[in-house]
C-alpha atoms as a PDB file:
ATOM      1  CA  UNK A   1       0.000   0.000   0.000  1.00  0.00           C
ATOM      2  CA  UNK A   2       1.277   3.359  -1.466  1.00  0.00           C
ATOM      3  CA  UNK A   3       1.719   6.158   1.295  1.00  0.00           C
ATOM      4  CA  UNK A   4      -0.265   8.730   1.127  1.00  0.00           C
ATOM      5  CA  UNK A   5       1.754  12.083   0.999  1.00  0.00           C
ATOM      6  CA  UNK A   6       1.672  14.780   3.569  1.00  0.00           C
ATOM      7  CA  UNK A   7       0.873  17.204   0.716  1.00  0.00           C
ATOM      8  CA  UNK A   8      -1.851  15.546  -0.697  1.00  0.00           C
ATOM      9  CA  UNK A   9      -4.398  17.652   1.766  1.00  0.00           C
ATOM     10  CA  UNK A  10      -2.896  20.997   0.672  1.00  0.00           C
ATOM     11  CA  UNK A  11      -3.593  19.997  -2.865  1.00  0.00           C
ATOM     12  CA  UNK A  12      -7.141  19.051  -2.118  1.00  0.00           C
ATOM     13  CA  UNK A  13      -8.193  22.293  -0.331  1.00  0.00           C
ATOM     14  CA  UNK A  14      -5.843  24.066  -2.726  1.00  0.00           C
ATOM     15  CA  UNK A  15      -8.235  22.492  -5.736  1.00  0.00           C
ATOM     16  CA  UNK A  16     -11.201  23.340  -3.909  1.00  0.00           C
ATOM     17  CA  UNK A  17     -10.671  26.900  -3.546  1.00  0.00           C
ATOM     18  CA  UNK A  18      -9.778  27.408  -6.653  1.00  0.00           C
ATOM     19  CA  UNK A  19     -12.561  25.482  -7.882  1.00  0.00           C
ATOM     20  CA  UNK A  20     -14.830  27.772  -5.044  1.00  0.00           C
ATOM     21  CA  UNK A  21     -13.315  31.214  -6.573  1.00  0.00           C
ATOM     22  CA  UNK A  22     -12.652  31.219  -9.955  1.00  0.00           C
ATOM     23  CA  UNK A  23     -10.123  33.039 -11.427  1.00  0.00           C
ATOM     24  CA  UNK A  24     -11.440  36.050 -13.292  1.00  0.00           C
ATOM     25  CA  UNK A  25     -11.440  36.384 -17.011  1.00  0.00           C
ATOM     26  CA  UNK A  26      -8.436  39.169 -18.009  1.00  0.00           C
ATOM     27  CA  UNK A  27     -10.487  42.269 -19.627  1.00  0.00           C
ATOM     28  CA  UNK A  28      -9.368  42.728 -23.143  1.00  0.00           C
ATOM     29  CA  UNK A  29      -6.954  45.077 -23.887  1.00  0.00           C
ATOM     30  CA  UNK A  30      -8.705  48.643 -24.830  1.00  0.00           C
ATOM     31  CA  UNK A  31      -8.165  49.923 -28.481  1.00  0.00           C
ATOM     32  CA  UNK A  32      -6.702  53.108 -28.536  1.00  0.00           C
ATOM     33  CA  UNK A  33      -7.940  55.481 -30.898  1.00  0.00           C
ATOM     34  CA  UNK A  34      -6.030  55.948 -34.778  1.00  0.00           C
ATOM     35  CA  UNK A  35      -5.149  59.596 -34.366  1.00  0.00           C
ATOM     36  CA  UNK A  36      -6.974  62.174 -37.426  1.00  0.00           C
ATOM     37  CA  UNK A  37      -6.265  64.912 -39.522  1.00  0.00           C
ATOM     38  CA  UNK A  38      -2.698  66.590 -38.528  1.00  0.00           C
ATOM     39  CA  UNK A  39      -1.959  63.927 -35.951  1.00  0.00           C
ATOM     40  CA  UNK A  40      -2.290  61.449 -38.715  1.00  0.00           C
ATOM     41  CA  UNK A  41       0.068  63.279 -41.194  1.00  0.00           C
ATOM     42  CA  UNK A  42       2.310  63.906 -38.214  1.00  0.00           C
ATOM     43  CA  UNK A  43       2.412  59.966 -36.993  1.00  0.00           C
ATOM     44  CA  UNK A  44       3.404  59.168 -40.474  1.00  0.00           C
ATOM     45  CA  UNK A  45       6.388  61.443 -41.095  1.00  0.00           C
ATOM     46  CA  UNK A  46       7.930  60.322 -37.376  1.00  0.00           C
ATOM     47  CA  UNK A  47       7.324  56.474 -38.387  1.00  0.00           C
ATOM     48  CA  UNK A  48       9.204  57.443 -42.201  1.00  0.00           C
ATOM     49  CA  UNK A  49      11.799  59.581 -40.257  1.00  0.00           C
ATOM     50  CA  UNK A  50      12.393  56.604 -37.781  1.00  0.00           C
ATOM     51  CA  UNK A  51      12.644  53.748 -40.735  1.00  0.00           C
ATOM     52  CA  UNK A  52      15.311  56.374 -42.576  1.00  0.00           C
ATOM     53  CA  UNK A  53      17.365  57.298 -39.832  1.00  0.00           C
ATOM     54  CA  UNK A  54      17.288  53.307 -38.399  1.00  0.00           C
ATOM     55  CA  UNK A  55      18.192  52.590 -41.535  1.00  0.00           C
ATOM     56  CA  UNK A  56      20.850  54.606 -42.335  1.00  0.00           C
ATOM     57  CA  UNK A  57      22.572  53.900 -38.762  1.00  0.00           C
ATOM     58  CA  UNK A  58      22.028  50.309 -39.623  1.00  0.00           C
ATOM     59  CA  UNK A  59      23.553  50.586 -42.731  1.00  0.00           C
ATOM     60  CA  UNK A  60      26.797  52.358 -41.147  1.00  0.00           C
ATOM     61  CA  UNK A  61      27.297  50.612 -38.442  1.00  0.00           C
ATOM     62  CA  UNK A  62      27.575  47.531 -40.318  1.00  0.00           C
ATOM     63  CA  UNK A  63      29.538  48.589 -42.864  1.00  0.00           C
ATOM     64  CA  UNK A  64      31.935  50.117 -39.788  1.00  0.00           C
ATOM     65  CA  UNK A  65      31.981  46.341 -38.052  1.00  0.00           C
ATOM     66  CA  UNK A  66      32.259  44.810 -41.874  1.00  0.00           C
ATOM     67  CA  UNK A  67      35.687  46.310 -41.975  1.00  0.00           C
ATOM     68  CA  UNK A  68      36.797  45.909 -38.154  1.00  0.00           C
ATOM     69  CA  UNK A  69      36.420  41.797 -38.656  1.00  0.00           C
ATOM     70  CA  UNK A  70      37.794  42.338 -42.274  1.00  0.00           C
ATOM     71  CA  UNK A  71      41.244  43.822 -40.744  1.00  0.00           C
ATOM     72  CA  UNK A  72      41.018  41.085 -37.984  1.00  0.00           C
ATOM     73  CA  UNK A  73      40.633  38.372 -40.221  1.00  0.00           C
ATOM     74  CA  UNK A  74      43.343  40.068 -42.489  1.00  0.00           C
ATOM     75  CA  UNK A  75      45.464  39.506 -39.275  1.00  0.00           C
ATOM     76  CA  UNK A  76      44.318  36.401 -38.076  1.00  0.00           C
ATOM     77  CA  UNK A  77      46.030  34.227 -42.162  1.00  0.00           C
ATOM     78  CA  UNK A  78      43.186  35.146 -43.884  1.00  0.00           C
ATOM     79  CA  UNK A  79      43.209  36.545 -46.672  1.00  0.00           C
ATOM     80  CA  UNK A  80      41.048  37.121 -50.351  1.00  0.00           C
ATOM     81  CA  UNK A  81      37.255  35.605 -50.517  1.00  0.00           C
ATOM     82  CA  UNK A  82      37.625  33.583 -46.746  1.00  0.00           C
ATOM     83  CA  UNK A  83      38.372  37.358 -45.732  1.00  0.00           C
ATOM     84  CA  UNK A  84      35.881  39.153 -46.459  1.00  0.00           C
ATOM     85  CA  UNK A  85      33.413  36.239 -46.249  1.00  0.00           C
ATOM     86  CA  UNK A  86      34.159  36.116 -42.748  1.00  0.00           C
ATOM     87  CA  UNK A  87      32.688  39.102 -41.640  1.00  0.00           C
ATOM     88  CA  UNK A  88      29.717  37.977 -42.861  1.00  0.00           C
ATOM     89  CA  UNK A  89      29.527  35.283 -40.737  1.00  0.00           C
ATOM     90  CA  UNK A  90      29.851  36.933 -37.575  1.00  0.00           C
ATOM     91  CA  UNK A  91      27.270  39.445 -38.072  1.00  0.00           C
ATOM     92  CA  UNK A  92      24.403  37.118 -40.103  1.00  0.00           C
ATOM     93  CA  UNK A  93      23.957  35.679 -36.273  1.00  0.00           C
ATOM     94  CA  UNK A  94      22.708  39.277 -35.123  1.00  0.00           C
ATOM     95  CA  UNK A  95      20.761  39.803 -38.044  1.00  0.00           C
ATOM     96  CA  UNK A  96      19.269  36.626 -37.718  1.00  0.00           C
ATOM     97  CA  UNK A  97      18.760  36.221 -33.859  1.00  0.00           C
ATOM     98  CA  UNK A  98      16.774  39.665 -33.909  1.00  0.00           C
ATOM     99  CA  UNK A  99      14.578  38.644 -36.996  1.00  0.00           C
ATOM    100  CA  UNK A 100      13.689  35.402 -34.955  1.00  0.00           C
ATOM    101  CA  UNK A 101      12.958  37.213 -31.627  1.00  0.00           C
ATOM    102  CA  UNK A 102      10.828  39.756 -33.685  1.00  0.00           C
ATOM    103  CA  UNK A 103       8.551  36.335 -35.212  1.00  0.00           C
ATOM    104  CA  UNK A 104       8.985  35.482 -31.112  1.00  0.00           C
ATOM    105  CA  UNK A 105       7.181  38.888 -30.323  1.00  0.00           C
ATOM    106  CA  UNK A 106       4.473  38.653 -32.951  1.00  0.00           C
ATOM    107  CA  UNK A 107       3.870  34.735 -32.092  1.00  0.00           C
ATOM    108  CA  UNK A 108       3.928  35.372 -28.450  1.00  0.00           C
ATOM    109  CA  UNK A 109       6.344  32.657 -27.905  1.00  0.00           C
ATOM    110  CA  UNK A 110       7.618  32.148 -24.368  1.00  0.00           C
ATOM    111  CA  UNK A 111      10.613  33.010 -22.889  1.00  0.00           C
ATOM    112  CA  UNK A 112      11.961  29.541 -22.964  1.00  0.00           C
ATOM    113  CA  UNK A 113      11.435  29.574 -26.769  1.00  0.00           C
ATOM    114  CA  UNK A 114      12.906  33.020 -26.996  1.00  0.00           C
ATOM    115  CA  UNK A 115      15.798  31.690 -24.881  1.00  0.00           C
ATOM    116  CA  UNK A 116      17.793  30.322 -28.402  1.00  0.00           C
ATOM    117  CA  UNK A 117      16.444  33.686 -30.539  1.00  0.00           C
ATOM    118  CA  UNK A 118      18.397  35.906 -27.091  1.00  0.00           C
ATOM    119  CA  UNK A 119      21.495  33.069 -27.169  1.00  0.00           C
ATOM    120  CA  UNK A 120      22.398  33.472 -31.154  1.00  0.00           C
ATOM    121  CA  UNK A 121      21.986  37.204 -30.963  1.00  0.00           C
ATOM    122  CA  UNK A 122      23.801  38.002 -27.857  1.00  0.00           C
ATOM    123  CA  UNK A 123      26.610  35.555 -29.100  1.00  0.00           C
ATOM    124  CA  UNK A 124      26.623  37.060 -32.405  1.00  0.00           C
ATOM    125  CA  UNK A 125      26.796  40.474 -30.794  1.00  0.00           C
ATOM    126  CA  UNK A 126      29.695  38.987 -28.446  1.00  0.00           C
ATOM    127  CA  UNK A 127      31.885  38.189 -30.794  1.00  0.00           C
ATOM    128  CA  UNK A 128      31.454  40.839 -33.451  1.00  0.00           C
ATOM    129  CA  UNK A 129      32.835  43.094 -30.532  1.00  0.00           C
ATOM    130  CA  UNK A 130      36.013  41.278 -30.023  1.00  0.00           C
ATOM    131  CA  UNK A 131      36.691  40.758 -33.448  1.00  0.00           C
ATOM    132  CA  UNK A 132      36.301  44.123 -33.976  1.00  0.00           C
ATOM    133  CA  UNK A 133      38.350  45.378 -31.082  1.00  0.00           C
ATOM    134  CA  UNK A 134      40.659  42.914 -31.677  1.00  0.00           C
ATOM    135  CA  UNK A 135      42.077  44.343 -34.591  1.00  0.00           C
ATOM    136  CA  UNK A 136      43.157  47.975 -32.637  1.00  0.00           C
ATOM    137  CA  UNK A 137      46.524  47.724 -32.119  1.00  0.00           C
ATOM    138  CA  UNK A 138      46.355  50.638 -29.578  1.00  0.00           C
ATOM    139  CA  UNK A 139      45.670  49.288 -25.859  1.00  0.00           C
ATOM    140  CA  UNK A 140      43.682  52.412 -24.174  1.00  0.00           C
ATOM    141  CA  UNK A 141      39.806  52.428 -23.490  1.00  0.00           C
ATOM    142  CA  UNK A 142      39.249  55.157 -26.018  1.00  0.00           C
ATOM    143  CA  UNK A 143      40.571  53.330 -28.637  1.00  0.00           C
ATOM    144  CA  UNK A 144      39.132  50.086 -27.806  1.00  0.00           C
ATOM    145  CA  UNK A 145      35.743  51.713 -27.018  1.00  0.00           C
ATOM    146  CA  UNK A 146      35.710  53.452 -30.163  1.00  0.00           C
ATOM    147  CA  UNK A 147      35.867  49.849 -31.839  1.00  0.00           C
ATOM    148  CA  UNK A 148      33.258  48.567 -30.071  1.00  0.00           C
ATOM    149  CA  UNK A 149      30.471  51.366 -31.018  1.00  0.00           C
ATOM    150  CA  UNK A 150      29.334  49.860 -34.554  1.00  0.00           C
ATOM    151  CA  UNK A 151      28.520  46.452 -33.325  1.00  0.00           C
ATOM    152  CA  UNK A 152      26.748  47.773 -30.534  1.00  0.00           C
ATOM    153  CA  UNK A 153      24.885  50.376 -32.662  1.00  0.00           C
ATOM    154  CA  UNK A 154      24.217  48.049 -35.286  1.00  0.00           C
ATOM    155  CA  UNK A 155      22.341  45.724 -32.434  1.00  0.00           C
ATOM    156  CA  UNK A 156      20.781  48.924 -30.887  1.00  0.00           C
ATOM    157  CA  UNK A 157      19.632  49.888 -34.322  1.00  0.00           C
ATOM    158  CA  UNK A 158      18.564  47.009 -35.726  1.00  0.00           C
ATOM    159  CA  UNK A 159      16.653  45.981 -32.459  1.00  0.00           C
ATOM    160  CA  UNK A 160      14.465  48.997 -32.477  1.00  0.00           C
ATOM    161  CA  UNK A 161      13.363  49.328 -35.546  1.00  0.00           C
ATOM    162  CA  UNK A 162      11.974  45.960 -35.411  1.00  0.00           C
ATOM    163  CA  UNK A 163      10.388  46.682 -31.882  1.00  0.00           C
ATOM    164  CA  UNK A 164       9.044  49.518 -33.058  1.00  0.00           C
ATOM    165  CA  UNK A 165       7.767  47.444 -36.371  1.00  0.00           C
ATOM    166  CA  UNK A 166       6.170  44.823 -33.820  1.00  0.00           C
ATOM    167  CA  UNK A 167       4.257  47.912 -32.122  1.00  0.00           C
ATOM    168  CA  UNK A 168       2.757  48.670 -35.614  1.00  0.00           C
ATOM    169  CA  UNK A 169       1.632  45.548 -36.097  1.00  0.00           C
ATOM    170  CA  UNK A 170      -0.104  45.148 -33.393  1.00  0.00           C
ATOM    171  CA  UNK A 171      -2.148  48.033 -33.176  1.00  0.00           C
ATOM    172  CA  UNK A 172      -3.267  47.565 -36.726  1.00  0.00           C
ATOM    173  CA  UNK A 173      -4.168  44.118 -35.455  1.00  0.00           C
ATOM    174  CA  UNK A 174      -6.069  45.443 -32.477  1.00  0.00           C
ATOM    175  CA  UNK A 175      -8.047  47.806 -34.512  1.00  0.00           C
ATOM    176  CA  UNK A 176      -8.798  45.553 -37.251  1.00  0.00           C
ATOM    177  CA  UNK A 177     -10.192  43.278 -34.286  1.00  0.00           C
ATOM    178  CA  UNK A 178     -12.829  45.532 -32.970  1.00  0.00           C
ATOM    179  CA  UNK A 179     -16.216  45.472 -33.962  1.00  0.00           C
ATOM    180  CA  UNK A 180     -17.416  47.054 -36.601  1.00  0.00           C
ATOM    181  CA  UNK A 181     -19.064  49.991 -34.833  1.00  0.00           C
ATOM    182  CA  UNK A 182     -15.842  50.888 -32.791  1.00  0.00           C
ATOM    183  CA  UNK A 183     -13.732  50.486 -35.858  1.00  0.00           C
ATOM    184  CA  UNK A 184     -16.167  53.300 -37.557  1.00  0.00           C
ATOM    185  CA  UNK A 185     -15.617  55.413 -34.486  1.00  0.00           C
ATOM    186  CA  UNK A 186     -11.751  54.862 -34.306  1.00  0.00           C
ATOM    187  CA  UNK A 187     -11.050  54.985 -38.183  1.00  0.00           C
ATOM    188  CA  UNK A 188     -12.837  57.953 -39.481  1.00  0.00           C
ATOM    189  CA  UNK A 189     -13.476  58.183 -42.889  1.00  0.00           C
ATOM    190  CA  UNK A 190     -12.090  60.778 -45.221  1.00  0.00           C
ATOM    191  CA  UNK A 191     -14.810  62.023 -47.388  1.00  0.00           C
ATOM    192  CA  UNK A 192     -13.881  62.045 -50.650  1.00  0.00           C
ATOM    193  CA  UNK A 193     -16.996  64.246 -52.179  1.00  0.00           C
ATOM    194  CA  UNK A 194     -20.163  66.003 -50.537  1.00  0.00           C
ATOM    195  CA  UNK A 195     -22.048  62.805 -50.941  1.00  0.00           C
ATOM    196  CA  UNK A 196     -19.609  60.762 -48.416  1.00  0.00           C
ATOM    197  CA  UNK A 197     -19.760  63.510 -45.627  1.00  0.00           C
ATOM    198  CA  UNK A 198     -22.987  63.801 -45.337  1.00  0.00           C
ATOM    199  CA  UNK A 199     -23.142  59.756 -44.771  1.00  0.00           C
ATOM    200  CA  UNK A 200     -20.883  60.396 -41.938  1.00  0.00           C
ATOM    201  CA  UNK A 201     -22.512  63.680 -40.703  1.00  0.00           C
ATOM    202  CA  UNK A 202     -25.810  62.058 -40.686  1.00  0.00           C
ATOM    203  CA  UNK A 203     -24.213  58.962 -38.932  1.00  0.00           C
ATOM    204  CA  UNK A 204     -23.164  61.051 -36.179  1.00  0.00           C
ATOM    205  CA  UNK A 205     -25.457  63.207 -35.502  1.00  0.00           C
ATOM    206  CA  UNK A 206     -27.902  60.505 -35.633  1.00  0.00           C
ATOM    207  CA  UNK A 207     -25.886  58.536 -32.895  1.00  0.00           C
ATOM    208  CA  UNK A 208     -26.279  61.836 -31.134  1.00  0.00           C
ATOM    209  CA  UNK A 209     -30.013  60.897 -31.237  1.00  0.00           C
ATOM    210  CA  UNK A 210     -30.878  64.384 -33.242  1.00  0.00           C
ATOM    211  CA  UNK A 211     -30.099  63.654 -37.141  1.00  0.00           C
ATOM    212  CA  UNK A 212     -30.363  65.548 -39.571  1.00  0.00           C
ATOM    213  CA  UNK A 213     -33.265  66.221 -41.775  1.00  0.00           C
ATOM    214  CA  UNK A 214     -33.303  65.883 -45.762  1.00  0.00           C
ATOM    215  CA  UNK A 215     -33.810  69.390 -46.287  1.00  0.00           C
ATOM    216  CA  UNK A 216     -30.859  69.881 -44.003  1.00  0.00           C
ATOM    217  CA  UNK A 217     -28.473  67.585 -46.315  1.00  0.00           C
ATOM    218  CA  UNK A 218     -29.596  69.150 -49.212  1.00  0.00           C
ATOM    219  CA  UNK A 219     -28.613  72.953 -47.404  1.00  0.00           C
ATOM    220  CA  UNK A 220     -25.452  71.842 -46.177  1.00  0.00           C
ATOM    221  CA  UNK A 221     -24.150  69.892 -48.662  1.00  0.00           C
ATOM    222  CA  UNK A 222     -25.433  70.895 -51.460  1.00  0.00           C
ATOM    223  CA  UNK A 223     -27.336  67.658 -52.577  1.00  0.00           C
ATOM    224  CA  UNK A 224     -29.877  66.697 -54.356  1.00  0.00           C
ATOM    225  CA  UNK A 225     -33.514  65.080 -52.973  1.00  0.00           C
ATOM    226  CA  UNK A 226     -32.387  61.768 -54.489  1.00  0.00           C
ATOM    227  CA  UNK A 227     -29.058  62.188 -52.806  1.00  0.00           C
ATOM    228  CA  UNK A 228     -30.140  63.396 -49.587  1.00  0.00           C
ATOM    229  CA  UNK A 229     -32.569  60.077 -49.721  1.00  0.00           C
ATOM    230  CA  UNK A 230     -30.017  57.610 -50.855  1.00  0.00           C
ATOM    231  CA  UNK A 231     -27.849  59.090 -48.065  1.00  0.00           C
ATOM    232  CA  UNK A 232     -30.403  58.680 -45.642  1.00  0.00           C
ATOM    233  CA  UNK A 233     -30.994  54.925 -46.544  1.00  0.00           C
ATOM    234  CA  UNK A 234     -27.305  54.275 -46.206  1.00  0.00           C
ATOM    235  CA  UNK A 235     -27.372  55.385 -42.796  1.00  0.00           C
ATOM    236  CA  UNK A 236     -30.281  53.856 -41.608  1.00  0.00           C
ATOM    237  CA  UNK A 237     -29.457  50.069 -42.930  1.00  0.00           C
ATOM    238  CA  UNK A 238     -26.084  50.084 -40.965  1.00  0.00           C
ATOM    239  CA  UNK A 239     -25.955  48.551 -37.129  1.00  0.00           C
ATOM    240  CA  UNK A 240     -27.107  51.193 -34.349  1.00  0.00           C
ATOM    241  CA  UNK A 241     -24.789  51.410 -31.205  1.00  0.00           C
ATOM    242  CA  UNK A 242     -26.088  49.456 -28.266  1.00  0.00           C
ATOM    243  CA  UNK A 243     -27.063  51.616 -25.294  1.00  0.00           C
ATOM    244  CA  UNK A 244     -24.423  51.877 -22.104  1.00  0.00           C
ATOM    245  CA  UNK A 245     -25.105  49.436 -19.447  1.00  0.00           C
ATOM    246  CA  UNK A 246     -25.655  52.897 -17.114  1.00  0.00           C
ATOM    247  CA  UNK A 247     -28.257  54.650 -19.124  1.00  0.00           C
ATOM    248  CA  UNK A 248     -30.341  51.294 -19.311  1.00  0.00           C
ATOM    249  CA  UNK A 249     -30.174  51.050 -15.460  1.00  0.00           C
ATOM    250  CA  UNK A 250     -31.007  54.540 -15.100  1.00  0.00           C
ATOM    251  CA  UNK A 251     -34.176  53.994 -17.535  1.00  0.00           C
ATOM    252  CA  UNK A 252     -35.187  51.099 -15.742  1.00  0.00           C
END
């Protein structure tokens, strides 16, 4: 006969309160509104200033640590194709082990699956500093520090722009999530003639619960009766908003 473990109670009444007091279910994460109008133009030109400047730092700073592990290798018997391919080599493992952990981020992998993306990285990273310092023939910490900037920058670099790529990515996700009536809030439309602002003048003001009337459109926008009517059945065939939890416990 087995012996029962002094545990086994703590288990039990463990189970049993957890069973007793469910864990609540995690909210889901709000959607933050897609900023309009200058905000939007403004968003834009930082993201396109960010991807240039990441880009060009990128660029340098691996053409910088190129040449540091060229003149190491050129030191180290190497010389001709296995020269300059060996560069290459060194610094594929960053590249690499920060295009992985950026698939890790998007997949939501956990950390011990990240755990080989941080190794090859961080190992790539390691020794593309002391090949490139290794070449300096000067001993002082200036010297050597100044060797070890375009790996580091090139990591730097190359990690934020992807982090800041992952970002993206997810709030377009988020926002392509939400329901349809919160993505019509959150992604205004740009009208592109008189026609589609009224639609969306007419949408809110009717959410407002005080639309506007067809002689109204026709006024304001300079439309039509037919167009003021077509405009009017547009808006009426889409989904209403539901009404806040509050104001139906306040009607009741």
């Amino acid at each position: 006969m087995k012996r029962r473990s002094w545990l086994a109670p703590l288990a039990a009444l463990r189970h049993r309160r957890r069973a007793r007091d469910p864990k609540p279910a995690t909210p889901p994460a709000p959607v933050t509104p897609a900023p309009a109008g200058v905000l939007r133009v403004v968003r834009v030109a930082a993201l396109w200033a960010i991807a240039t400047v990441i880009t060009a730092a990128s660029g340098a700073s691996f053409t910088e640590s190129y040449r540091g592990l060229w003149l190491w290798a050129r030191h180290h018997g190497l010389a001709g194709f296995w020269a300059a391919a060996f560069p290459v080599q060194v610094d594929a493992f960053i590249v690499v082990g920060e295009l992985v952990l950026l698939v890790a981020m998007i997949d939501r992998w956990t950390w011990r699956e990240r755990a080989g993306a941080w190794s090859v990285a961080l190992v790539g990273l390691a020794v593309s500093i002391a090949g490139n310092i290794g070449h300096v023939a000067a001993h002082d910490v200036q010297s050597r520090g100044t060797a070890a900037i375009p790996p580091v920058a090139a990591f730097a670099a190359l990690w934020l722009g992807l982090t800041v790529l992952k970002r993206v990515l997810a709030r377009h996700a988020t926002q392509d999530d939400a329901p349809t009536e919160v993505r019509t809030l959150l992604l205004p439309e740009v009208p592109t003639d008189a026609e589609a602002a009224a639609v969306i003048a007419l949408r809110a003001t009717t959410w407002a619960g005080n639309p506007l009337s067809g002689r109204q459109l026709e006024a304001r926008f300079g439309l039509t009766r037919a167009q003021a009517t077509k405009v009017r059945q547009a808006v009426d065939g889409e989904p209403k908003p539901t009404p806040a939890d509050d104001d139906t416990e306040a009607a009741a």
